[in-house]
PDB file of N, CA and C in Angstrom:
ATOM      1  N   UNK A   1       0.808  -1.195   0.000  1.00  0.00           N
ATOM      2  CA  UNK A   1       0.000   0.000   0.000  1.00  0.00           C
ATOM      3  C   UNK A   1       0.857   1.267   0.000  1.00  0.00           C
ATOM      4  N   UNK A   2       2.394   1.153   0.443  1.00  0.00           N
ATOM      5  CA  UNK A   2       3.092   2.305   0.696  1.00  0.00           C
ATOM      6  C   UNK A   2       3.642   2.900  -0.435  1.00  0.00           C
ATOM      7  N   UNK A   3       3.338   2.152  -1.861  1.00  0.00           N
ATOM      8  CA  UNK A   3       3.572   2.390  -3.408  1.00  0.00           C
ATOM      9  C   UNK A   3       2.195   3.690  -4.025  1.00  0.00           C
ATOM     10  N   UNK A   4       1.202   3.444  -3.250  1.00  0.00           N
ATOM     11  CA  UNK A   4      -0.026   4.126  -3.772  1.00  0.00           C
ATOM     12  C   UNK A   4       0.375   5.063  -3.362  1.00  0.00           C
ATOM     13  N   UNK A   5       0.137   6.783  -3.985  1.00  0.00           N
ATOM     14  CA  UNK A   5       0.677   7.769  -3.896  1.00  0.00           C
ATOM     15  C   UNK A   5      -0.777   8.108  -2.678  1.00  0.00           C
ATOM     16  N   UNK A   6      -1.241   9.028  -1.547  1.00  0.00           N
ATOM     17  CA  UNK A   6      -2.079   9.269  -0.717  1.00  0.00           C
ATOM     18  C   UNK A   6      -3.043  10.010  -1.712  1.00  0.00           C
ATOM     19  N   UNK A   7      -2.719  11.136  -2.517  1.00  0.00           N
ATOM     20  CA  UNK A   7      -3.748  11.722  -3.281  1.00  0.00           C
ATOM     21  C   UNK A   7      -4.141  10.916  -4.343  1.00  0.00           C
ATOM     22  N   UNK A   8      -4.306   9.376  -4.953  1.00  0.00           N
ATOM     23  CA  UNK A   8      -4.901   9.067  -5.810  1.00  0.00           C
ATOM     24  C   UNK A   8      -5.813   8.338  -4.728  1.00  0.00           C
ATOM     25  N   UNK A   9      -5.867   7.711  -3.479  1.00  0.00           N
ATOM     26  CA  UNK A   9      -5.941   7.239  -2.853  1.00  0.00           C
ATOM     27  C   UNK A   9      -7.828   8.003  -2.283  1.00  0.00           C
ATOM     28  N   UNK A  10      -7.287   9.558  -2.032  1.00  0.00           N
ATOM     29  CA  UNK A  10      -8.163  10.295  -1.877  1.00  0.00           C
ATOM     30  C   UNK A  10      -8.839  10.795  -2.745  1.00  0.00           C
ATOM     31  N   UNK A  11      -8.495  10.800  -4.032  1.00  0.00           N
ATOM     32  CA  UNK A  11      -9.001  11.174  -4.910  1.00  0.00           C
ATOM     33  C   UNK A  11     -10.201  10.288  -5.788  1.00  0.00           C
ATOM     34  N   UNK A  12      -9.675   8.526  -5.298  1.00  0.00           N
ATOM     35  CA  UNK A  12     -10.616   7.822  -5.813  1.00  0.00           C
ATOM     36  C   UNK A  12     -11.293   7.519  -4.799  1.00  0.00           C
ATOM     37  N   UNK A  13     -11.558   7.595  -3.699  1.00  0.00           N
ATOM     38  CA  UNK A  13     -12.468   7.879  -2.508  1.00  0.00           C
ATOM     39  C   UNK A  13     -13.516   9.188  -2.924  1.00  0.00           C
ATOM     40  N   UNK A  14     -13.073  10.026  -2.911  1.00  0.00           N
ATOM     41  CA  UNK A  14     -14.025  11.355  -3.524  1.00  0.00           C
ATOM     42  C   UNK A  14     -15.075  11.017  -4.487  1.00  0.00           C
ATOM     43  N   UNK A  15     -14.093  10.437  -5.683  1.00  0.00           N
ATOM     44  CA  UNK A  15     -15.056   9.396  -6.439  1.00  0.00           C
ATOM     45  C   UNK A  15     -16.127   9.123  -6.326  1.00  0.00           C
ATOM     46  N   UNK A  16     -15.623   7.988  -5.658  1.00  0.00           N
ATOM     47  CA  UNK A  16     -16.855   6.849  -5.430  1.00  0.00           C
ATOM     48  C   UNK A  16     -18.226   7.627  -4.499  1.00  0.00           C
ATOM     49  N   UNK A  17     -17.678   8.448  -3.464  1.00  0.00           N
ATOM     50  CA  UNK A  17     -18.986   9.299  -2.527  1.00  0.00           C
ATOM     51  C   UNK A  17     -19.717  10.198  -3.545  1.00  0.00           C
ATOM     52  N   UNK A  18     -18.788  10.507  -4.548  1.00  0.00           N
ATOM     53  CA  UNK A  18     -19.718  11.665  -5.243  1.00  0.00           C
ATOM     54  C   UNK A  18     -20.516  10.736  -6.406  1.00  0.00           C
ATOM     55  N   UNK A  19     -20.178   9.744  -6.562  1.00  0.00           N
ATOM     56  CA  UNK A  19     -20.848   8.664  -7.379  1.00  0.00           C
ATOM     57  C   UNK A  19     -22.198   7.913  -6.340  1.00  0.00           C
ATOM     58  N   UNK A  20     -21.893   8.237  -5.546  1.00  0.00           N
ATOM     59  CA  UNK A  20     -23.192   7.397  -4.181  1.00  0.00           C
ATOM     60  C   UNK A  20     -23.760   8.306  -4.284  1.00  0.00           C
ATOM     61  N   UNK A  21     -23.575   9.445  -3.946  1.00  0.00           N
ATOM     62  CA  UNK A  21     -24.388  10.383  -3.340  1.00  0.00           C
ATOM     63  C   UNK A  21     -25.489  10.983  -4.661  1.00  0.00           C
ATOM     64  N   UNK A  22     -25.638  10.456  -5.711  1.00  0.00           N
ATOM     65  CA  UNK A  22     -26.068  10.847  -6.818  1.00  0.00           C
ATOM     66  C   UNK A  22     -27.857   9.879  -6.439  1.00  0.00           C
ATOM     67  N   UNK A  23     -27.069   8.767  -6.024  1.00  0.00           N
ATOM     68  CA  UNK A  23     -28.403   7.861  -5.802  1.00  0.00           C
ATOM     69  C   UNK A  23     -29.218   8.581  -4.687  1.00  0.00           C
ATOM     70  N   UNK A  24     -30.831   7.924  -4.797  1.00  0.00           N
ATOM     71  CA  UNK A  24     -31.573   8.698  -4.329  1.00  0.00           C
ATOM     72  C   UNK A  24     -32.104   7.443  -2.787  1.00  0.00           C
ATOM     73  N   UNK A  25     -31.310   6.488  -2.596  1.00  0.00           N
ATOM     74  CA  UNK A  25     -31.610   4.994  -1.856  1.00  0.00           C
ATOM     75  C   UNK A  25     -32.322   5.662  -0.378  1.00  0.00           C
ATOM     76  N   UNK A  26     -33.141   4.740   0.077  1.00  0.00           N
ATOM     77  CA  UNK A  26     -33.812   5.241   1.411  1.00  0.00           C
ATOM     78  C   UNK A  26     -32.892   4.622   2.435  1.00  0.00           C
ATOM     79  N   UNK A  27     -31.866   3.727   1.967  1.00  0.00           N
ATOM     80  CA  UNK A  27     -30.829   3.129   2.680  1.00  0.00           C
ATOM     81  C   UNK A  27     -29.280   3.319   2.579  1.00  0.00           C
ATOM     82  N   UNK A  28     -28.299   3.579   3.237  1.00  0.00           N
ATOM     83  CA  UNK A  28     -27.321   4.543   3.125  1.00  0.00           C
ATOM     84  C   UNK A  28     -26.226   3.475   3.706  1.00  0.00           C
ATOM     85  N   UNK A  29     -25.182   3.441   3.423  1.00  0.00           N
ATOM     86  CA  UNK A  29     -24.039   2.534   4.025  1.00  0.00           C
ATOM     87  C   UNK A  29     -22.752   3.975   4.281  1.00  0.00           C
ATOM     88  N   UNK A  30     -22.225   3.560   5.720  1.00  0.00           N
ATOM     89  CA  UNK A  30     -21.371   4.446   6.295  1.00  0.00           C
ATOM     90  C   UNK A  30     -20.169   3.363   6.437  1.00  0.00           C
ATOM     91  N   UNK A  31     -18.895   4.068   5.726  1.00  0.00           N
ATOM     92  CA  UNK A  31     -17.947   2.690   5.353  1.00  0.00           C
ATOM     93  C   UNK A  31     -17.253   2.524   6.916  1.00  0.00           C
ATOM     94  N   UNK A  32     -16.750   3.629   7.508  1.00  0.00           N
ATOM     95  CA  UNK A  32     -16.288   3.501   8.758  1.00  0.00           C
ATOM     96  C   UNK A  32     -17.452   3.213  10.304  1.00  0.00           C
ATOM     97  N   UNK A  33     -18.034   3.042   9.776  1.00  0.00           N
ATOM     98  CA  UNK A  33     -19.805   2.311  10.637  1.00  0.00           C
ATOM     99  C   UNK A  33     -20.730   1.146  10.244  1.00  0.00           C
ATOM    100  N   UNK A  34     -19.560  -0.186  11.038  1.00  0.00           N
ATOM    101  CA  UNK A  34     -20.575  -0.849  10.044  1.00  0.00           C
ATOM    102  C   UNK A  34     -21.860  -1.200  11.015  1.00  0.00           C
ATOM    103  N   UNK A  35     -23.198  -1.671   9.774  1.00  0.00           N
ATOM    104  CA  UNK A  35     -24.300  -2.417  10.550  1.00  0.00           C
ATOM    105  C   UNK A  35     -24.213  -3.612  11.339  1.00  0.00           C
ATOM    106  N   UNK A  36     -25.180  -3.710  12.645  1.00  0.00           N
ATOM    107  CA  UNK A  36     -25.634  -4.852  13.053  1.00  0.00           C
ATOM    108  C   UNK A  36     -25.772  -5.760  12.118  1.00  0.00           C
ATOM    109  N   UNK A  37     -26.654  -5.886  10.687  1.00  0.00           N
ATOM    110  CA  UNK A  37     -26.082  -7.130  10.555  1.00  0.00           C
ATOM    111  C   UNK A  37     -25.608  -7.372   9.172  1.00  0.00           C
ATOM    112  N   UNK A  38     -25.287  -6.371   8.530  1.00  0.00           N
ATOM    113  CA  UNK A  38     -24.006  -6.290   7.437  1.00  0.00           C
ATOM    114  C   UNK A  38     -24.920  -6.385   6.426  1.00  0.00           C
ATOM    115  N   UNK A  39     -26.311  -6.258   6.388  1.00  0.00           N
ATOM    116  CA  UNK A  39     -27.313  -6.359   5.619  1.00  0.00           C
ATOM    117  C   UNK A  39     -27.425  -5.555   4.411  1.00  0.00           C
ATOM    118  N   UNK A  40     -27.768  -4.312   4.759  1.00  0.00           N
ATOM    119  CA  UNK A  40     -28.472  -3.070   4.131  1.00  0.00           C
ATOM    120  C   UNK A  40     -27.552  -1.488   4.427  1.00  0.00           C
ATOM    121  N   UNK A  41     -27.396  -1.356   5.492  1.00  0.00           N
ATOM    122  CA  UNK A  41     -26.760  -0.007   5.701  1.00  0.00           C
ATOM    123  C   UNK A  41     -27.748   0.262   6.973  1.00  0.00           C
ATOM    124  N   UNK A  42     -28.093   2.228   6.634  1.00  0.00           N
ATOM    125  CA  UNK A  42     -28.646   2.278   7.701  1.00  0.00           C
ATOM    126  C   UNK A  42     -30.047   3.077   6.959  1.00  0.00           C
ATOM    127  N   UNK A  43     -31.031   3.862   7.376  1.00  0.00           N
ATOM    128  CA  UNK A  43     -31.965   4.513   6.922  1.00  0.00           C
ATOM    129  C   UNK A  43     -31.162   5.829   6.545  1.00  0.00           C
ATOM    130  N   UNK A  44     -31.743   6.163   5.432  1.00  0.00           N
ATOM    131  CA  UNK A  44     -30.859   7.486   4.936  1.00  0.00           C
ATOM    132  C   UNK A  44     -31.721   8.616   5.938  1.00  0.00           C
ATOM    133  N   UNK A  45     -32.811   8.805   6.399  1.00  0.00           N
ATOM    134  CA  UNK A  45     -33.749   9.345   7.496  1.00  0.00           C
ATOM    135  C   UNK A  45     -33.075   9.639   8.354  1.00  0.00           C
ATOM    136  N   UNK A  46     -32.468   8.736   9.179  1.00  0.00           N
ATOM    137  CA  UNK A  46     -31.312   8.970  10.035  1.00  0.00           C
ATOM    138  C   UNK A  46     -30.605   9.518  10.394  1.00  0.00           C
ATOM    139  N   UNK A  47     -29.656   9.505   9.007  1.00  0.00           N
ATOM    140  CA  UNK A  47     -28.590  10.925   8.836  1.00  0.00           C
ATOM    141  C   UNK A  47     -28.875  12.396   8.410  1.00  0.00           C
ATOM    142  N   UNK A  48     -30.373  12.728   7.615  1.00  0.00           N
ATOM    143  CA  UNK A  48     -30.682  13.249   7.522  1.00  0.00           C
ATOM    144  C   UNK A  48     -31.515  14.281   8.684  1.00  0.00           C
ATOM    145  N   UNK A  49     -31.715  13.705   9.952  1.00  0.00           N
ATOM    146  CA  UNK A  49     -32.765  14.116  10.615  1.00  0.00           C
ATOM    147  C   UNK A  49     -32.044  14.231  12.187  1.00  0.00           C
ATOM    148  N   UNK A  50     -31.197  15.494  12.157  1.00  0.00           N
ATOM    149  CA  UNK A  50     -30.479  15.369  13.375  1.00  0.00           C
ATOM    150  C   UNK A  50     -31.193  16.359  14.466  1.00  0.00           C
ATOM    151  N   UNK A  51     -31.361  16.010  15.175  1.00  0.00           N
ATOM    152  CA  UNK A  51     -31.994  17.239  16.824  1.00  0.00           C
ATOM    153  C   UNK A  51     -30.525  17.425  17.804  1.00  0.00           C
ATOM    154  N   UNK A  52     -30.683  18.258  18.894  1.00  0.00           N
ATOM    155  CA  UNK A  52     -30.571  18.774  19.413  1.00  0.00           C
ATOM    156  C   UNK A  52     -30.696  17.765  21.204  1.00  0.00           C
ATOM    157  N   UNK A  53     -29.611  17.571  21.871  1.00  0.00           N
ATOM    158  CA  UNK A  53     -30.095  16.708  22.960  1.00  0.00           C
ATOM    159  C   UNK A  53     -29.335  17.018  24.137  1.00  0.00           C
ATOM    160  N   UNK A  54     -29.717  17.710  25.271  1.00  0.00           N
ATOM    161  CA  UNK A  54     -29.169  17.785  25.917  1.00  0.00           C
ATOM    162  C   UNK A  54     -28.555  16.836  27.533  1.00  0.00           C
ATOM    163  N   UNK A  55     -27.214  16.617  27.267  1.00  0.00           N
ATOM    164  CA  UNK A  55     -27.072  15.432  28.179  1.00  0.00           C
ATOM    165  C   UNK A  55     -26.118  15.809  29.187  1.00  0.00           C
ATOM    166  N   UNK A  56     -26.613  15.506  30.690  1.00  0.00           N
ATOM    167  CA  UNK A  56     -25.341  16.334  31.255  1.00  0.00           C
ATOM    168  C   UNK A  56     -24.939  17.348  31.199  1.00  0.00           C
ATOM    169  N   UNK A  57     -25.897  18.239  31.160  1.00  0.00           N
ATOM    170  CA  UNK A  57     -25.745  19.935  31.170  1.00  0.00           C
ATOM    171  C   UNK A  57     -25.029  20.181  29.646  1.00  0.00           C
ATOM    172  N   UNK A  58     -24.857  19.081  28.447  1.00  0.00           N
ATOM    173  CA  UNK A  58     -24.329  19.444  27.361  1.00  0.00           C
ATOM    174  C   UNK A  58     -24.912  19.528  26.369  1.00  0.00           C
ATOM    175  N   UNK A  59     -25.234  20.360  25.265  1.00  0.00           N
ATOM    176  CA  UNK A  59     -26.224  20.265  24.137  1.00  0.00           C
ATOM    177  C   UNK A  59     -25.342  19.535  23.262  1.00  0.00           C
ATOM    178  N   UNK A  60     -25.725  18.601  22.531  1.00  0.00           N
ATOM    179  CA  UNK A  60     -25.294  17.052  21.679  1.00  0.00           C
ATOM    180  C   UNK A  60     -26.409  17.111  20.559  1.00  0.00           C
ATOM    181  N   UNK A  61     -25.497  17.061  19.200  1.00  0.00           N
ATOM    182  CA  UNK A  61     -26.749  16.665  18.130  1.00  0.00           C
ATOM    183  C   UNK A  61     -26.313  14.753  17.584  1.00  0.00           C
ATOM    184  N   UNK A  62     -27.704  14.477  17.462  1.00  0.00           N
ATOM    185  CA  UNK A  62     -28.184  13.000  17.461  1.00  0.00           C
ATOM    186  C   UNK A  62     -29.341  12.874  16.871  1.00  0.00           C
ATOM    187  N   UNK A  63     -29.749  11.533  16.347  1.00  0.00           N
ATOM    188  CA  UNK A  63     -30.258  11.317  15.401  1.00  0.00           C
ATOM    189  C   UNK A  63     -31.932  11.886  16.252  1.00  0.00           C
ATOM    190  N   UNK A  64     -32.274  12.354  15.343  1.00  0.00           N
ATOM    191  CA  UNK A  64     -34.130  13.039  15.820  1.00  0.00           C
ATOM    192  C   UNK A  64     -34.868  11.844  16.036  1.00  0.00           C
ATOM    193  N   UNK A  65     -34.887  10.523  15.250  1.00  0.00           N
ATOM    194  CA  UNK A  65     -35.500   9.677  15.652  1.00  0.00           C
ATOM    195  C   UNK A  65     -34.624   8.215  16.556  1.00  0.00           C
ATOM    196  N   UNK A  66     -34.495   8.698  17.421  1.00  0.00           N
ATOM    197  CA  UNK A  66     -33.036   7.935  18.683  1.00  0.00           C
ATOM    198  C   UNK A  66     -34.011   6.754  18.584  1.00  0.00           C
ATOM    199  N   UNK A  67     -35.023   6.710  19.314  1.00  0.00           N
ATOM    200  CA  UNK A  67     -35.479   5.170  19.892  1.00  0.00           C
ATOM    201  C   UNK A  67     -35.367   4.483  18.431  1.00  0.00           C
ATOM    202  N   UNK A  68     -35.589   4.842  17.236  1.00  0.00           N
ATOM    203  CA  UNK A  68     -35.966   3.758  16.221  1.00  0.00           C
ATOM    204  C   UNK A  68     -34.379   3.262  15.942  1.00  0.00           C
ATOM    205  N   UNK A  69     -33.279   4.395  15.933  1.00  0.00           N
ATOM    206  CA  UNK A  69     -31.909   3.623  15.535  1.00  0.00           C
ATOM    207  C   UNK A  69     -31.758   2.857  16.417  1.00  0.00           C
ATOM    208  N   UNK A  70     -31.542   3.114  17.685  1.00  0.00           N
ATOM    209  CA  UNK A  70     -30.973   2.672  18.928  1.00  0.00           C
ATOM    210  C   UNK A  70     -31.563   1.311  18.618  1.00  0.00           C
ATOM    211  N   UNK A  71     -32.756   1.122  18.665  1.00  0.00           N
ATOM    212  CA  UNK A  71     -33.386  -0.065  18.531  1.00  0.00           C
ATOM    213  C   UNK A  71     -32.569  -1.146  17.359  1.00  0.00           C
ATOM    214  N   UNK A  72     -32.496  -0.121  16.396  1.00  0.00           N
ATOM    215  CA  UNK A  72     -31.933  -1.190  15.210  1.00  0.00           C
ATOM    216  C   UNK A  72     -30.405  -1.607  15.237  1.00  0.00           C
ATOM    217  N   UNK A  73     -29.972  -0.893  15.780  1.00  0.00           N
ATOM    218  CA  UNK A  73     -28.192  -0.879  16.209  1.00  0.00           C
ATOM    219  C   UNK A  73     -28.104  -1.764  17.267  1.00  0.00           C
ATOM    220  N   UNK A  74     -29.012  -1.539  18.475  1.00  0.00           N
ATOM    221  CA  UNK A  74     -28.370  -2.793  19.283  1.00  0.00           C
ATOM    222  C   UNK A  74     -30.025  -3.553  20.004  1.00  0.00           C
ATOM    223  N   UNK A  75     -31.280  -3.323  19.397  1.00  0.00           N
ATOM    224  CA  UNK A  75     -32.108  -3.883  19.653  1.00  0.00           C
ATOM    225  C   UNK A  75     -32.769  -3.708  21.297  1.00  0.00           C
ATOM    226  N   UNK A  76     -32.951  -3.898  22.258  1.00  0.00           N
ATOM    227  CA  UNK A  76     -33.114  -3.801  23.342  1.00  0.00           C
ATOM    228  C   UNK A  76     -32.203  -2.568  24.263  1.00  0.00           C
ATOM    229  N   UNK A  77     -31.706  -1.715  23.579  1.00  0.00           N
ATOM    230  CA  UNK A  77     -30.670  -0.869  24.120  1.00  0.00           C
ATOM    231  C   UNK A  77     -31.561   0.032  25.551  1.00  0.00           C
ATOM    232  N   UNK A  78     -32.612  -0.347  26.455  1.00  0.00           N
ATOM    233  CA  UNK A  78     -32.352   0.093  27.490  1.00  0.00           C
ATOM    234  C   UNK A  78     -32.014  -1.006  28.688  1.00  0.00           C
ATOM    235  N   UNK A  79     -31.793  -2.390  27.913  1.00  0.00           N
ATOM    236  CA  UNK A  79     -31.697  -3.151  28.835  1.00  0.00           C
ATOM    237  C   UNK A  79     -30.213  -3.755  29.035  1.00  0.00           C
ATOM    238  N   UNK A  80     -29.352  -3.644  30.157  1.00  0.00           N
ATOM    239  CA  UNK A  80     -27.570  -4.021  30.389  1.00  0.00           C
ATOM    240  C   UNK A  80     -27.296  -5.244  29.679  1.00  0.00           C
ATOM    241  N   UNK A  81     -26.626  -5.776  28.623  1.00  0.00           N
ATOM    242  CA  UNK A  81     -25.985  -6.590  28.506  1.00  0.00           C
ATOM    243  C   UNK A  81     -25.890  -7.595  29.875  1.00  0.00           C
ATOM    244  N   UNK A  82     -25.886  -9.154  29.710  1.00  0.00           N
ATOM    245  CA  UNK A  82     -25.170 -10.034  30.664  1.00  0.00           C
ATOM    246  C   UNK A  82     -23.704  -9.351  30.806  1.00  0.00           C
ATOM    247  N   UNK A  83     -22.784  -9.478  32.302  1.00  0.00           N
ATOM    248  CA  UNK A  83     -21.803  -9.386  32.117  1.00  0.00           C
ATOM    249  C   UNK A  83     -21.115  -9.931  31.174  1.00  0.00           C
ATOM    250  N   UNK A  84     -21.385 -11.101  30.663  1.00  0.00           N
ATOM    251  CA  UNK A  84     -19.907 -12.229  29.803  1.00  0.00           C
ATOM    252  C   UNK A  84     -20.406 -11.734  28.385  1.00  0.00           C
ATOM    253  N   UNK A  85     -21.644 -10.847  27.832  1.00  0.00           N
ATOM    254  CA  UNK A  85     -21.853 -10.117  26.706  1.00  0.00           C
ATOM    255  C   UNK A  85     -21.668  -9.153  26.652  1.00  0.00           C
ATOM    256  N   UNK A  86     -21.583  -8.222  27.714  1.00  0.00           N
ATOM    257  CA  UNK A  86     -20.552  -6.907  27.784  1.00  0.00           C
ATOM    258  C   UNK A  86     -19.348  -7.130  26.511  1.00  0.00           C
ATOM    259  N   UNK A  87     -19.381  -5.659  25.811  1.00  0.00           N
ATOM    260  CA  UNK A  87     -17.810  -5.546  25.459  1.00  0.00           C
ATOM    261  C   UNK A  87     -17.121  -4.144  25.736  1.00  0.00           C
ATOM    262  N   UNK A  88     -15.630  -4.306  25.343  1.00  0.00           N
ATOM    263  CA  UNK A  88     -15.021  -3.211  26.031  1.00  0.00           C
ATOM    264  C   UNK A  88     -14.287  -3.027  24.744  1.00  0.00           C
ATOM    265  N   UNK A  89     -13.936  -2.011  24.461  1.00  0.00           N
ATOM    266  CA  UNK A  89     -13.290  -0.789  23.316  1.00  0.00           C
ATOM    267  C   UNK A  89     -11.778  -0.339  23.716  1.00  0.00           C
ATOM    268  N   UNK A  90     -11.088  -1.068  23.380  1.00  0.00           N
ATOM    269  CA  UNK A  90      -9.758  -0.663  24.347  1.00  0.00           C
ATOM    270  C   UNK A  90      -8.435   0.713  23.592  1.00  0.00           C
ATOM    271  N   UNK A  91      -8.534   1.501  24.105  1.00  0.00           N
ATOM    272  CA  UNK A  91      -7.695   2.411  23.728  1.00  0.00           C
ATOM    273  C   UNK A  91      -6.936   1.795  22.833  1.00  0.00           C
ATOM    274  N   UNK A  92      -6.568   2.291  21.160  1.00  0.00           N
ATOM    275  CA  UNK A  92      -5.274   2.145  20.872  1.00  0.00           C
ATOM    276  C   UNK A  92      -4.538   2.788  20.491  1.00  0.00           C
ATOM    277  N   UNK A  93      -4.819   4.595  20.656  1.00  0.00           N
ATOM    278  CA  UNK A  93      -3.695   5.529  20.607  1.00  0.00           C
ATOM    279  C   UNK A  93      -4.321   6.938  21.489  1.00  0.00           C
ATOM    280  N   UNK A  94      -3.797   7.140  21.915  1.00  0.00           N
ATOM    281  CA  UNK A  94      -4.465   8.837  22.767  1.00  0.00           C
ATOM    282  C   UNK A  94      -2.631   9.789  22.913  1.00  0.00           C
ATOM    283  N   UNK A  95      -3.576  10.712  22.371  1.00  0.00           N
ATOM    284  CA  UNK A  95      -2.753  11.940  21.929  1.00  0.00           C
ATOM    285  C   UNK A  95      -3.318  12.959  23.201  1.00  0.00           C
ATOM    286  N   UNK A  96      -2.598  13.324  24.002  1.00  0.00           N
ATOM    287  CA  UNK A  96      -2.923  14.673  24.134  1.00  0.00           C
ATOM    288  C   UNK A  96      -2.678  16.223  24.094  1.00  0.00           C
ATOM    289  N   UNK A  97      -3.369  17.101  23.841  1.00  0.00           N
ATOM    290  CA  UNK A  97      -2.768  18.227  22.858  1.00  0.00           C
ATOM    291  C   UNK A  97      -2.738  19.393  24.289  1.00  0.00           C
ATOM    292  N   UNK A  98      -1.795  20.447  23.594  1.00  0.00           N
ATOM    293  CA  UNK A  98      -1.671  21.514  24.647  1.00  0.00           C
ATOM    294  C   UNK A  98      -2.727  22.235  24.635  1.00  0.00           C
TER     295      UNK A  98
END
């Protein structure tokens, strides 16, 4: 990969989004997000339809219709995982800046 120059790299990435984005699909695939179940993508509604949420004294924008993703992303999402279905996300680089 260290032969591919970075700007053709980005350049045929540009591509291809400006070639997607032409379609009019009610279903949308996010390459660095993948789906629960590798099916379809996600609702293009979704990304389109962001609110305003305040959490922890912080205003956060998120999808306007939360319960319907949440639901589809992890299905039951107000109820804890079993411990031994828990997962954990483990740091693999942290920068911190001045």
């Amino acid at each position: 990969m260290s032969k591919i120059p970075a700007g053709a790299v980005y350049k045929s990435f540009e591509k291809f989004v400006a070639t997607s984005n032409k379609s009019d699909s009610r279903w949308i695939r996010i390459l660095t997000f993948p789906t629960p179940t590798r099916d379809f993508g996600y609702k293009r509604k979704w990304a389109d339809s962001i609110s305003e949420f305040m959490f922890e004294g912080v205003s956060l924008c998120g999808v306007a219709e939360y319960d319907e993703y949440l639901s589809f992303k992890y299905g039951d999402y107000m109820s804890l995982p079993t411990e031994n279905e828990r997962k954990t996300h483990p740091v693999s680089r942290l920068k911190l800046l001045d």
